[in-house]
PDB file of N, CA and C in Angstrom:
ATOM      1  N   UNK A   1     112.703 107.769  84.911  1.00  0.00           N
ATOM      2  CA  UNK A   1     111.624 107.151  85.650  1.00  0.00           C
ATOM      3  C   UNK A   1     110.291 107.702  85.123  1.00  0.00           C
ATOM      4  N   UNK A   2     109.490 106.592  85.252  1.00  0.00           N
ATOM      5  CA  UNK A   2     108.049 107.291  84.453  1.00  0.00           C
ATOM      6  C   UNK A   2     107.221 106.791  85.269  1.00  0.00           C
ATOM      7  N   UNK A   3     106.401 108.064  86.286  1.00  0.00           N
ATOM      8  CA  UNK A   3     105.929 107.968  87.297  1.00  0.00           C
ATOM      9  C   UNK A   3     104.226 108.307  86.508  1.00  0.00           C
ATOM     10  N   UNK A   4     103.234 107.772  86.946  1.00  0.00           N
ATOM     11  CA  UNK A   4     102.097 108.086  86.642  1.00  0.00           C
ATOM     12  C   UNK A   4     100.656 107.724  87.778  1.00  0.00           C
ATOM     13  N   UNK A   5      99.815 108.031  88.032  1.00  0.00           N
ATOM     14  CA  UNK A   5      98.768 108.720  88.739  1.00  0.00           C
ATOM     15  C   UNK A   5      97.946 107.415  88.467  1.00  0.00           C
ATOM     16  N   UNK A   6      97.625 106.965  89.967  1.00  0.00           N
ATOM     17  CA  UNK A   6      96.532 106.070  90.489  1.00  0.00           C
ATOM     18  C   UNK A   6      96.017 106.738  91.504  1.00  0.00           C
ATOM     19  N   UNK A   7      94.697 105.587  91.900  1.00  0.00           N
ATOM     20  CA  UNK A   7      94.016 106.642  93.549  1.00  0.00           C
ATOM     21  C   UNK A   7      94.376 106.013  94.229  1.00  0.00           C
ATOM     22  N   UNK A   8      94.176 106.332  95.305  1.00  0.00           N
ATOM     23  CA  UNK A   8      94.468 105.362  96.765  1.00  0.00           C
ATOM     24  C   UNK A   8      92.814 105.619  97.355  1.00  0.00           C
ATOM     25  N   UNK A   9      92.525 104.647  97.684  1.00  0.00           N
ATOM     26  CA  UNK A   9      91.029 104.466  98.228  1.00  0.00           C
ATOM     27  C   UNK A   9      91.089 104.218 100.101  1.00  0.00           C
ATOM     28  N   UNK A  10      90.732 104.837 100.737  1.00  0.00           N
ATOM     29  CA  UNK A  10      90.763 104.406 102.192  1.00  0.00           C
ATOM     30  C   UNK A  10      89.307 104.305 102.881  1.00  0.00           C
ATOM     31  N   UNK A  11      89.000 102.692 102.736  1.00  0.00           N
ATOM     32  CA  UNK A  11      87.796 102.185 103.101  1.00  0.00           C
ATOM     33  C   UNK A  11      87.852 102.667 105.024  1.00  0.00           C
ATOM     34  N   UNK A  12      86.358 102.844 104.930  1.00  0.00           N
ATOM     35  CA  UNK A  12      86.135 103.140 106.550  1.00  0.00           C
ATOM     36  C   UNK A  12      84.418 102.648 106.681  1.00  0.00           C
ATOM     37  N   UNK A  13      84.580 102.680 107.681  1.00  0.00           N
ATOM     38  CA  UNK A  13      83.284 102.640 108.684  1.00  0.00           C
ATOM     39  C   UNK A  13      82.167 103.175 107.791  1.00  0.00           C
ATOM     40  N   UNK A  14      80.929 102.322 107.949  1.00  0.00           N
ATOM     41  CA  UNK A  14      80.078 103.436 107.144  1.00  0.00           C
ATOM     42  C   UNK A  14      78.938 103.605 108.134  1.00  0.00           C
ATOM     43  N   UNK A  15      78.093 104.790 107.780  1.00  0.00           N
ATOM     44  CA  UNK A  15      77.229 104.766 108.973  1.00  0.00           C
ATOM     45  C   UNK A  15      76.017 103.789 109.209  1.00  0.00           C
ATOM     46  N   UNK A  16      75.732 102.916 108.146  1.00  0.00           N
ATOM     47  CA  UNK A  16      74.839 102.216 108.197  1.00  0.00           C
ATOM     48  C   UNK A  16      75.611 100.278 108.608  1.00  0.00           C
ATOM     49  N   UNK A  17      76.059  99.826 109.630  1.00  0.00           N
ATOM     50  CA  UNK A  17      76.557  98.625 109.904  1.00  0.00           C
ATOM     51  C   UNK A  17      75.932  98.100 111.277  1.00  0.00           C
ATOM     52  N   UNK A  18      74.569  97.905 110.962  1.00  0.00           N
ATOM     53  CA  UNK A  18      73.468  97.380 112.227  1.00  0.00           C
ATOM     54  C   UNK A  18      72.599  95.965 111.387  1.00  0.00           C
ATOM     55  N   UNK A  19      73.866  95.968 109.886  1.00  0.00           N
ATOM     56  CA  UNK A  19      72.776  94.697 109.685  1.00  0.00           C
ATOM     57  C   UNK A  19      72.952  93.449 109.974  1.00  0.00           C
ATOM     58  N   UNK A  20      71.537  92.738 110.276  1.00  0.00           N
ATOM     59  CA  UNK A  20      71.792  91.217 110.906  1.00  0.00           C
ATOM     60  C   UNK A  20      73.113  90.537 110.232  1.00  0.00           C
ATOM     61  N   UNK A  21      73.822  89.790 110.237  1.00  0.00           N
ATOM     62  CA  UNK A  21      74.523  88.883 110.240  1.00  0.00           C
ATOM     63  C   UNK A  21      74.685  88.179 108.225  1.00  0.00           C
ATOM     64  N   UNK A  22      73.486  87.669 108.633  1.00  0.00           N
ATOM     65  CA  UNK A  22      72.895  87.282 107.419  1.00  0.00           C
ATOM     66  C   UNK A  22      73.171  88.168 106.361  1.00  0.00           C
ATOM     67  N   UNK A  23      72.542  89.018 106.051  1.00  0.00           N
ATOM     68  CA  UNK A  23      72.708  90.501 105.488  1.00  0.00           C
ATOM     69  C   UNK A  23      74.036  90.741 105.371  1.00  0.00           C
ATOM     70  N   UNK A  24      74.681  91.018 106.472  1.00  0.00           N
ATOM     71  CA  UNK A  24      76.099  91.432 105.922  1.00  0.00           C
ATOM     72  C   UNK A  24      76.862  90.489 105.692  1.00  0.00           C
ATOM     73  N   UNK A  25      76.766  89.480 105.518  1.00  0.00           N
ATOM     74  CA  UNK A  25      77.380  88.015 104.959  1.00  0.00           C
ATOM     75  C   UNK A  25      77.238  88.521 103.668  1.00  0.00           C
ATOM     76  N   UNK A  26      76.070  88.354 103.214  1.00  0.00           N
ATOM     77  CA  UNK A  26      75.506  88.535 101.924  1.00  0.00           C
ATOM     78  C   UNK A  26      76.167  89.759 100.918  1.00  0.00           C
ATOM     79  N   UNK A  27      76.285  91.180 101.816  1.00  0.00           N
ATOM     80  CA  UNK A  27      76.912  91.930 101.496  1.00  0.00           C
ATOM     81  C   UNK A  27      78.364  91.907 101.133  1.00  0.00           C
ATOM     82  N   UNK A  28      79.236  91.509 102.603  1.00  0.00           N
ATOM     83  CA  UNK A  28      80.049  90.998 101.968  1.00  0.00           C
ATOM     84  C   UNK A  28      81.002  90.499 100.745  1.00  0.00           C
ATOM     85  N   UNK A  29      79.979  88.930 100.571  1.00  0.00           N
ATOM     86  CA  UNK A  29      79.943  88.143  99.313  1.00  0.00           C
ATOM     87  C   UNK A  29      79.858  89.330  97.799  1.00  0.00           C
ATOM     88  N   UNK A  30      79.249  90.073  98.169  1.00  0.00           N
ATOM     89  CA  UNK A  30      78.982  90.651  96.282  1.00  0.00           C
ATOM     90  C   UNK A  30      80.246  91.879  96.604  1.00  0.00           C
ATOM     91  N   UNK A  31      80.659  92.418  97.971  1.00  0.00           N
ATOM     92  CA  UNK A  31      81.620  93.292  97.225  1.00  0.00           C
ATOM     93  C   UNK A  31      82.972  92.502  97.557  1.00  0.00           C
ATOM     94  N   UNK A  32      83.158  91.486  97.528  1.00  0.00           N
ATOM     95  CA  UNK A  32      84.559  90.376  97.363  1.00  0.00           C
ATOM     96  C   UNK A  32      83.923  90.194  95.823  1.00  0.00           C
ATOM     97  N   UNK A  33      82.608  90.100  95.240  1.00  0.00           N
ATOM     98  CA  UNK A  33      82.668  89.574  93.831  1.00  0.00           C
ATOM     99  C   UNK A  33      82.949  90.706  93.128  1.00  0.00           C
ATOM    100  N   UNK A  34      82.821  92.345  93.655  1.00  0.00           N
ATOM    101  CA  UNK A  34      82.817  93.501  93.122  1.00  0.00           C
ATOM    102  C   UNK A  34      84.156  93.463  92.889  1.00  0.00           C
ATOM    103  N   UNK A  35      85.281  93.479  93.894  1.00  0.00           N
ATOM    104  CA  UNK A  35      86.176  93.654  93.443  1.00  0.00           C
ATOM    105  C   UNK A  35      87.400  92.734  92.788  1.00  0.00           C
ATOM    106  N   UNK A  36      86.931  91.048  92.968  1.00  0.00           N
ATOM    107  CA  UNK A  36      87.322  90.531  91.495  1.00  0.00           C
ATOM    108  C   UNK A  36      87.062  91.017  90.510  1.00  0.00           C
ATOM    109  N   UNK A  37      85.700  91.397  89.877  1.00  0.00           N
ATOM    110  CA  UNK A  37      85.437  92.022  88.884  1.00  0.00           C
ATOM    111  C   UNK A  37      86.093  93.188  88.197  1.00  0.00           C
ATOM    112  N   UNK A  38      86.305  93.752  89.332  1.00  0.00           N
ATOM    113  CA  UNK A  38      87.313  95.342  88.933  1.00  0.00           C
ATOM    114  C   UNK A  38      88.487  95.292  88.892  1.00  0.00           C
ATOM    115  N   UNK A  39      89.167  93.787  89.537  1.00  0.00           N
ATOM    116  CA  UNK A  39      90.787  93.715  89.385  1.00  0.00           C
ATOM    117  C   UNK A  39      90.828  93.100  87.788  1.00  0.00           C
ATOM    118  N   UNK A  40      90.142  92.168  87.160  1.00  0.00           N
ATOM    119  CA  UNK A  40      89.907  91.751  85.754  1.00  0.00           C
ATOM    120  C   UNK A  40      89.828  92.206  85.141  1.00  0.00           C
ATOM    121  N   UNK A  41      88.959  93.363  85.200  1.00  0.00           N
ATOM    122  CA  UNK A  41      88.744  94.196  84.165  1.00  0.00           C
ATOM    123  C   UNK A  41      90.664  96.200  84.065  1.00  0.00           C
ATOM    124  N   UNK A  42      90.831  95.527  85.136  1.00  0.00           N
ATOM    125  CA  UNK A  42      92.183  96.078  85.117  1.00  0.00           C
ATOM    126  C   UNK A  42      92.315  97.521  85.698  1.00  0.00           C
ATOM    127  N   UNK A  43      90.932  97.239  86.238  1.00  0.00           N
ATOM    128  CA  UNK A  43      90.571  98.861  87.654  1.00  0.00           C
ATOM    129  C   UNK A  43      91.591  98.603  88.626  1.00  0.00           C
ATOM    130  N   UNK A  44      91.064  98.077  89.727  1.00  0.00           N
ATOM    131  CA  UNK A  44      91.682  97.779  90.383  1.00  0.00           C
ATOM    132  C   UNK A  44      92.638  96.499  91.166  1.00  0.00           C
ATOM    133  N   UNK A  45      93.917  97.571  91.094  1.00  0.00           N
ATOM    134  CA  UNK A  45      95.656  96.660  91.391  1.00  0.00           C
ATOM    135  C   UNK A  45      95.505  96.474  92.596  1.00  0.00           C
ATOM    136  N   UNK A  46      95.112  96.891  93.584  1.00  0.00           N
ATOM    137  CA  UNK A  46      95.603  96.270  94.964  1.00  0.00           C
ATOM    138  C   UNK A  46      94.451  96.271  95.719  1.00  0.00           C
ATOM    139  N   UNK A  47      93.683  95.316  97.013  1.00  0.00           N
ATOM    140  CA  UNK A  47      92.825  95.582  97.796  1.00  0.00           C
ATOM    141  C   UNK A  47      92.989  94.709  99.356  1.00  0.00           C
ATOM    142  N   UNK A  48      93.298  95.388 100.101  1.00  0.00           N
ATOM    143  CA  UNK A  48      92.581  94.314 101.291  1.00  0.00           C
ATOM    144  C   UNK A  48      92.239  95.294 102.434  1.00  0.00           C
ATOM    145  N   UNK A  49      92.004  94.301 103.778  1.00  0.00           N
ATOM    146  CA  UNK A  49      91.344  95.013 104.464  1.00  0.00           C
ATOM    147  C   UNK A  49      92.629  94.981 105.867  1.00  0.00           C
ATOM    148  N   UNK A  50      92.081  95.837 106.459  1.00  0.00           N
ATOM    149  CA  UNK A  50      93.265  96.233 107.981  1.00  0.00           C
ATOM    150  C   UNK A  50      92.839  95.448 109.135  1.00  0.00           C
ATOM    151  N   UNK A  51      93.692  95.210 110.008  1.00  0.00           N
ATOM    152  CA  UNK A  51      93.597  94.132 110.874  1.00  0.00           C
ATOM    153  C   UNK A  51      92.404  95.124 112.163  1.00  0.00           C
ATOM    154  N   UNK A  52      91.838  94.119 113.259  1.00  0.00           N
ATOM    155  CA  UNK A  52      91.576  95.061 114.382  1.00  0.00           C
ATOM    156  C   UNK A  52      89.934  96.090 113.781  1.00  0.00           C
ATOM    157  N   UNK A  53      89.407  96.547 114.672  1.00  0.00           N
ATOM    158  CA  UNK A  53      88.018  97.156 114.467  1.00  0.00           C
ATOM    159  C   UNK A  53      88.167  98.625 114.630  1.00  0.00           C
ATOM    160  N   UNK A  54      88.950  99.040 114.364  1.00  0.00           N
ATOM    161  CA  UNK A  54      88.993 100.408 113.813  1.00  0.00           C
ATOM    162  C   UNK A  54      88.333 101.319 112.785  1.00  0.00           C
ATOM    163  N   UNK A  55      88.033 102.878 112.515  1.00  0.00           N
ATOM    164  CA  UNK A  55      87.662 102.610 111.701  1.00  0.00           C
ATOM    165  C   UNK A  55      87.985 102.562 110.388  1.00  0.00           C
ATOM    166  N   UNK A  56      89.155 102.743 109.970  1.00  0.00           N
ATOM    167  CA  UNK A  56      89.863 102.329 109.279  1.00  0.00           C
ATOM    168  C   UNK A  56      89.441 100.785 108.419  1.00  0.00           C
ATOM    169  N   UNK A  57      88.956 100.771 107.469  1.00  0.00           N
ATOM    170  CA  UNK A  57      88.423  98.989 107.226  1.00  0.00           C
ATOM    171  C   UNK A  57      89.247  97.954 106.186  1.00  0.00           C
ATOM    172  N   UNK A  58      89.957  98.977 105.180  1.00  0.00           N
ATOM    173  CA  UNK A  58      90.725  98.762 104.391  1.00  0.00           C
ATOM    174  C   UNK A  58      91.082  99.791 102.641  1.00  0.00           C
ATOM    175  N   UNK A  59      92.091  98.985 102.042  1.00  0.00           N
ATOM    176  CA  UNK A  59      92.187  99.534 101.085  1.00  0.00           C
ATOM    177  C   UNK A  59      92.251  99.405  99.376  1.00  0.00           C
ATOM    178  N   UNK A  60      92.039 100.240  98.794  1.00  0.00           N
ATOM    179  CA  UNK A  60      91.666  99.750  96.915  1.00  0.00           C
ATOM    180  C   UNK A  60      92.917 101.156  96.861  1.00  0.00           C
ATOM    181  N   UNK A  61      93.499 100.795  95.804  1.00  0.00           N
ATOM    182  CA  UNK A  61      94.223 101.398  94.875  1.00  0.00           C
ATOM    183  C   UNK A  61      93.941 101.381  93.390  1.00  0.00           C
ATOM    184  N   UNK A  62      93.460 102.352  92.460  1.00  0.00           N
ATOM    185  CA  UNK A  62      92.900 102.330  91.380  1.00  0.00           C
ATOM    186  C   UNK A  62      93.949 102.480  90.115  1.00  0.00           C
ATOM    187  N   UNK A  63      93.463 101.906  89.188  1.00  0.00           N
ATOM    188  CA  UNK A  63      94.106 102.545  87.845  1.00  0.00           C
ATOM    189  C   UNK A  63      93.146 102.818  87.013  1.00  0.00           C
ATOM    190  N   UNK A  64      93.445 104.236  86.939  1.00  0.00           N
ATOM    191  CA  UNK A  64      91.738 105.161  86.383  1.00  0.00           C
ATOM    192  C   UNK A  64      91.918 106.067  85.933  1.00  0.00           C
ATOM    193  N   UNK A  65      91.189 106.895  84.368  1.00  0.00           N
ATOM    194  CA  UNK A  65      92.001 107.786  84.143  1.00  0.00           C
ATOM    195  C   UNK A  65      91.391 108.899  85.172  1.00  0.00           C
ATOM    196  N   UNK A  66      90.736 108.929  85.755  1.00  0.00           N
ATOM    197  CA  UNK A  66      90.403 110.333  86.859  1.00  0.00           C
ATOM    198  C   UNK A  66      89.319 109.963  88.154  1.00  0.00           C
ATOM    199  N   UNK A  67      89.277 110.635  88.820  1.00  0.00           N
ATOM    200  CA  UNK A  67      88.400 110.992  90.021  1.00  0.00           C
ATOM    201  C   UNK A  67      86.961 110.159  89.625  1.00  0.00           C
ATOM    202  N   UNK A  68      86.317 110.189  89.030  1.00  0.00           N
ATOM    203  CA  UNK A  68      85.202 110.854  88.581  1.00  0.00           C
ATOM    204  C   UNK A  68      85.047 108.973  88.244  1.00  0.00           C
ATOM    205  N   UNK A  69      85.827 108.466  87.528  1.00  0.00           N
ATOM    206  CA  UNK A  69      85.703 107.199  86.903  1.00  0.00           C
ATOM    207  C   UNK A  69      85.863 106.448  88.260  1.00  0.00           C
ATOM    208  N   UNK A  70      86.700 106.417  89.388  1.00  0.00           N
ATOM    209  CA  UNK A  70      87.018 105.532  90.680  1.00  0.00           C
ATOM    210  C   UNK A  70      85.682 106.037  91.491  1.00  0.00           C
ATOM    211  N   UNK A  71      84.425 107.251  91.506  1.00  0.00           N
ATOM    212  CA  UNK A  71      83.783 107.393  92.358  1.00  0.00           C
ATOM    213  C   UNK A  71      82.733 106.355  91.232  1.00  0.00           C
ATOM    214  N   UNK A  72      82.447 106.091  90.371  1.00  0.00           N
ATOM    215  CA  UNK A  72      81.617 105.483  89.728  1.00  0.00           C
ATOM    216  C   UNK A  72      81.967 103.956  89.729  1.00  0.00           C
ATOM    217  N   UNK A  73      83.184 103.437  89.919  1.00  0.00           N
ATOM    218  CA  UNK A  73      83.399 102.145  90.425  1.00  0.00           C
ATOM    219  C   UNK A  73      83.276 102.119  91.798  1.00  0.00           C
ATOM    220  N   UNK A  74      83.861 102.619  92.562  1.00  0.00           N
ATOM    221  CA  UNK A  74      83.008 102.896  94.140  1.00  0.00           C
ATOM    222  C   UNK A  74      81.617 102.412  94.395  1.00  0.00           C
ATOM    223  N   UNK A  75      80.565 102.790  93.651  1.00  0.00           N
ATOM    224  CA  UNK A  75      79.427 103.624  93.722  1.00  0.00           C
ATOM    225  C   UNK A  75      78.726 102.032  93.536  1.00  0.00           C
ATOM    226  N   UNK A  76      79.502 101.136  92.519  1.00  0.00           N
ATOM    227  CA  UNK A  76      78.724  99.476  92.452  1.00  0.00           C
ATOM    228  C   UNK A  76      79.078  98.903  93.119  1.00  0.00           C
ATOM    229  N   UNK A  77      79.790  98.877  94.217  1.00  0.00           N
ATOM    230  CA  UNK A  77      80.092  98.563  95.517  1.00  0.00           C
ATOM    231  C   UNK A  77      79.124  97.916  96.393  1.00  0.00           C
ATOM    232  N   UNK A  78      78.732  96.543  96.329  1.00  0.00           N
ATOM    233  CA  UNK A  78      77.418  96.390  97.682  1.00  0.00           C
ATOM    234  C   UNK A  78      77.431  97.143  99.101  1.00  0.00           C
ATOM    235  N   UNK A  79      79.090  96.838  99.624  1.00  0.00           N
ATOM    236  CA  UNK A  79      78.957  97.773 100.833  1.00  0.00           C
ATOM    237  C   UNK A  79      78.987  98.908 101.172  1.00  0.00           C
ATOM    238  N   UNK A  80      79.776  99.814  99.940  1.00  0.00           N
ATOM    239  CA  UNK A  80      79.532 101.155  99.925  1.00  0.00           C
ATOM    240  C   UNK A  80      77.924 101.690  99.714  1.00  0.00           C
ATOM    241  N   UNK A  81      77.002 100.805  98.574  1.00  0.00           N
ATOM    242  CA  UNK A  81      75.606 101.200  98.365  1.00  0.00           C
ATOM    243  C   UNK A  81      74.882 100.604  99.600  1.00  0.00           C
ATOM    244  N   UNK A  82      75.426  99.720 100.613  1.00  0.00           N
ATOM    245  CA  UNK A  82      74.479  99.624 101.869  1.00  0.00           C
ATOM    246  C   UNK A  82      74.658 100.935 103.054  1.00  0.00           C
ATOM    247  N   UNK A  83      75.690 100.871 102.778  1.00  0.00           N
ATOM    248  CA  UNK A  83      76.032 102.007 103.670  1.00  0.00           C
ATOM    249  C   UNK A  83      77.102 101.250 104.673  1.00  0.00           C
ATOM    250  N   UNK A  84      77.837  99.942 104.614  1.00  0.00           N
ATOM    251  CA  UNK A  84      78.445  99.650 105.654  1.00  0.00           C
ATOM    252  C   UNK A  84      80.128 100.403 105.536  1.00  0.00           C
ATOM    253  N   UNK A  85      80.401 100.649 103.944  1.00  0.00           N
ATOM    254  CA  UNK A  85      81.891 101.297 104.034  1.00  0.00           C
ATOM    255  C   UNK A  85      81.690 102.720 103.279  1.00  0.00           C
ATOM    256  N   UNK A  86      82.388 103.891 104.026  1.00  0.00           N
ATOM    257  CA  UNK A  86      82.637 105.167 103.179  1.00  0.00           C
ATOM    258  C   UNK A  86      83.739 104.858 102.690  1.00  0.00           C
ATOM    259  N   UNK A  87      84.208 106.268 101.896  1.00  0.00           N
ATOM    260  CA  UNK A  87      85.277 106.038 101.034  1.00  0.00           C
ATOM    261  C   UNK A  87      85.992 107.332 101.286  1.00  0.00           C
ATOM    262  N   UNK A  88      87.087 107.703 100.694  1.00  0.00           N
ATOM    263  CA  UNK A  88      87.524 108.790 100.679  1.00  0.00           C
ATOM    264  C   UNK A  88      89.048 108.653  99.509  1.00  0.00           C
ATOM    265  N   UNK A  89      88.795 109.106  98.866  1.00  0.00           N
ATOM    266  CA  UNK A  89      90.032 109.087  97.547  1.00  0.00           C
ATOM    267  C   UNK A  89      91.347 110.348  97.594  1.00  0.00           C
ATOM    268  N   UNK A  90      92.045 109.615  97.193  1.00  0.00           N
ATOM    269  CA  UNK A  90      93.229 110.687  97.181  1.00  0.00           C
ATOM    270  C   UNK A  90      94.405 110.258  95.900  1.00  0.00           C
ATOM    271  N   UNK A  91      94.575 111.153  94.964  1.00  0.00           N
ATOM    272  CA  UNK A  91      95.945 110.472  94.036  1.00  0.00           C
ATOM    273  C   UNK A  91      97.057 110.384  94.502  1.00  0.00           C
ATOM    274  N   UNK A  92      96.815 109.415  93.978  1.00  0.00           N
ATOM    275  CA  UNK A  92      98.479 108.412  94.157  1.00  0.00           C
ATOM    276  C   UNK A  92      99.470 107.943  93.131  1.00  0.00           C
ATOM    277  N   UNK A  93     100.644 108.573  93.354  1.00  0.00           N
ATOM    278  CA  UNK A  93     101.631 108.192  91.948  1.00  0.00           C
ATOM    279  C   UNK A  93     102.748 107.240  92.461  1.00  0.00           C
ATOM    280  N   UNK A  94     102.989 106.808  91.356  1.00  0.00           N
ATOM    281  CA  UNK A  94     104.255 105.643  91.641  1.00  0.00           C
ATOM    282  C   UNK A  94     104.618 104.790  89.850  1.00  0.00           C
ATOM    283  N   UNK A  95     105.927 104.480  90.080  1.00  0.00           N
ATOM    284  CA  UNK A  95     106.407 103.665  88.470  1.00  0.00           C
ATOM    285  C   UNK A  95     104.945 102.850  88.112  1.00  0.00           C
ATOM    286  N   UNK A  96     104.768 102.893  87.119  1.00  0.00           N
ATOM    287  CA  UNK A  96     103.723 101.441  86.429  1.00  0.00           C
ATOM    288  C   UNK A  96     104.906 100.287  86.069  1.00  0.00           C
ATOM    289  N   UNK A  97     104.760  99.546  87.054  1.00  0.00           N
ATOM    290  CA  UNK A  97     105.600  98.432  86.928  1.00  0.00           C
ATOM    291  C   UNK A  97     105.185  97.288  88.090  1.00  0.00           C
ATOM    292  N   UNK A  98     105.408  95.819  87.403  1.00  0.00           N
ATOM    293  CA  UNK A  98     104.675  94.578  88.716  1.00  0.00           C
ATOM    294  C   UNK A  98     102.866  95.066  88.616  1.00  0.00           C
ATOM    295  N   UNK A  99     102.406  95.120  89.611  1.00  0.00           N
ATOM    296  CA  UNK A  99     100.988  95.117  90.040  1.00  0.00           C
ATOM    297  C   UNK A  99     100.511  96.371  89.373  1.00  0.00           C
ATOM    298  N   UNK A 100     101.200  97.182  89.372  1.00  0.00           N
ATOM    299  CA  UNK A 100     100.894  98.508  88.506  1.00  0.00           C
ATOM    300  C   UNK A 100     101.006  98.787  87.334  1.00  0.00           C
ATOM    301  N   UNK A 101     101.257  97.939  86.529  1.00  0.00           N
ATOM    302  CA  UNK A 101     101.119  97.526  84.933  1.00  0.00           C
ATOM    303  C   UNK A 101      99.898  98.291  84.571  1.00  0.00           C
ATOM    304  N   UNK A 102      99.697  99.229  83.545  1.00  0.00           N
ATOM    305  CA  UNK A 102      98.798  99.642  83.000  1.00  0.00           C
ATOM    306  C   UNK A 102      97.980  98.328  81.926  1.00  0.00           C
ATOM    307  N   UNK A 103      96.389  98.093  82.199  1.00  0.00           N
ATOM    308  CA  UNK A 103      95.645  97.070  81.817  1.00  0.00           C
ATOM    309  C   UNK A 103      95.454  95.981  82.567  1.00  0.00           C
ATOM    310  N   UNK A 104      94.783  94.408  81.700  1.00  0.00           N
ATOM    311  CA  UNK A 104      94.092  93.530  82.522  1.00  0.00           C
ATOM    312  C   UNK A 104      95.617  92.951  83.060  1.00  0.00           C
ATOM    313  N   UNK A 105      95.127  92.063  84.424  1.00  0.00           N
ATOM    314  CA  UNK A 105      96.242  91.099  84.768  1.00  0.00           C
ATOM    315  C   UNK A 105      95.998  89.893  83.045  1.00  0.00           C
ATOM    316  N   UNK A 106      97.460  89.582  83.391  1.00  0.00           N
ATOM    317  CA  UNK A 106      97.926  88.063  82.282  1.00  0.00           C
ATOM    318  C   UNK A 106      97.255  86.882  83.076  1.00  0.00           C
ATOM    319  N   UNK A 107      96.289  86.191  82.319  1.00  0.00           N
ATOM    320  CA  UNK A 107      95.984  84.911  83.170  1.00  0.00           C
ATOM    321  C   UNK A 107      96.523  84.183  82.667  1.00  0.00           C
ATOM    322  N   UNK A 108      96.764  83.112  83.607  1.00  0.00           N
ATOM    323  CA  UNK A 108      97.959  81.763  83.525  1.00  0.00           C
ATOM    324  C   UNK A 108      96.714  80.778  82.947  1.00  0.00           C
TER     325      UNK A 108
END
């Protein structure tokens, strides 16, 4: 078995989520475009968000070679740079196999 090292990302609450409507629509919109962008480019394999208003908001799983590279994809994040989601990282290992294929997805 050939086990190898991704992050696990656990989106939360951020302290800044008082913006109008509008605004966080908007916000929204660019980090749903953020993270198409990062699943294409073959960052990130898995993302969604958790049911219920907790603060718990959701999750990214990375393929990265380190820490340092997932806080810098983080970091272009609209909602992480508004302040509506923190982050908190932790490694995560498991087979590279299915969704965990090392590189871009195959487009049909």
């Amino acid at each position: 078995m050939n086990i190898r090292q991704y992050f696990f990302v656990l989106l939360t609450k951020g302290p800044n989520r008082n913006q109008d409507s509008a605004t966080a629509s908007v916000i929204m919109k660019g980090h749903l475009g953020n993270m198409q962008k990062m699943y294409e480019e073959g960052k990130l394999k898995v993302a969604g968000p958790f049911d219920g208003d907790e603060d718990w908001q959701g999750i990214f799983i990375f393929d990265c070679n380190n820490q340092t590279e997932v806080e810098a994809l983080l970091k272009t994040d609209p909602a992480i740079k508004a302040g509506r989601l923190n982050y908190t990282i932790k490694a995560w290992y498991t087979e590279p196999s299915g969704n965990f294929k090392p590189g871009k997805p195959i487009k049909k």
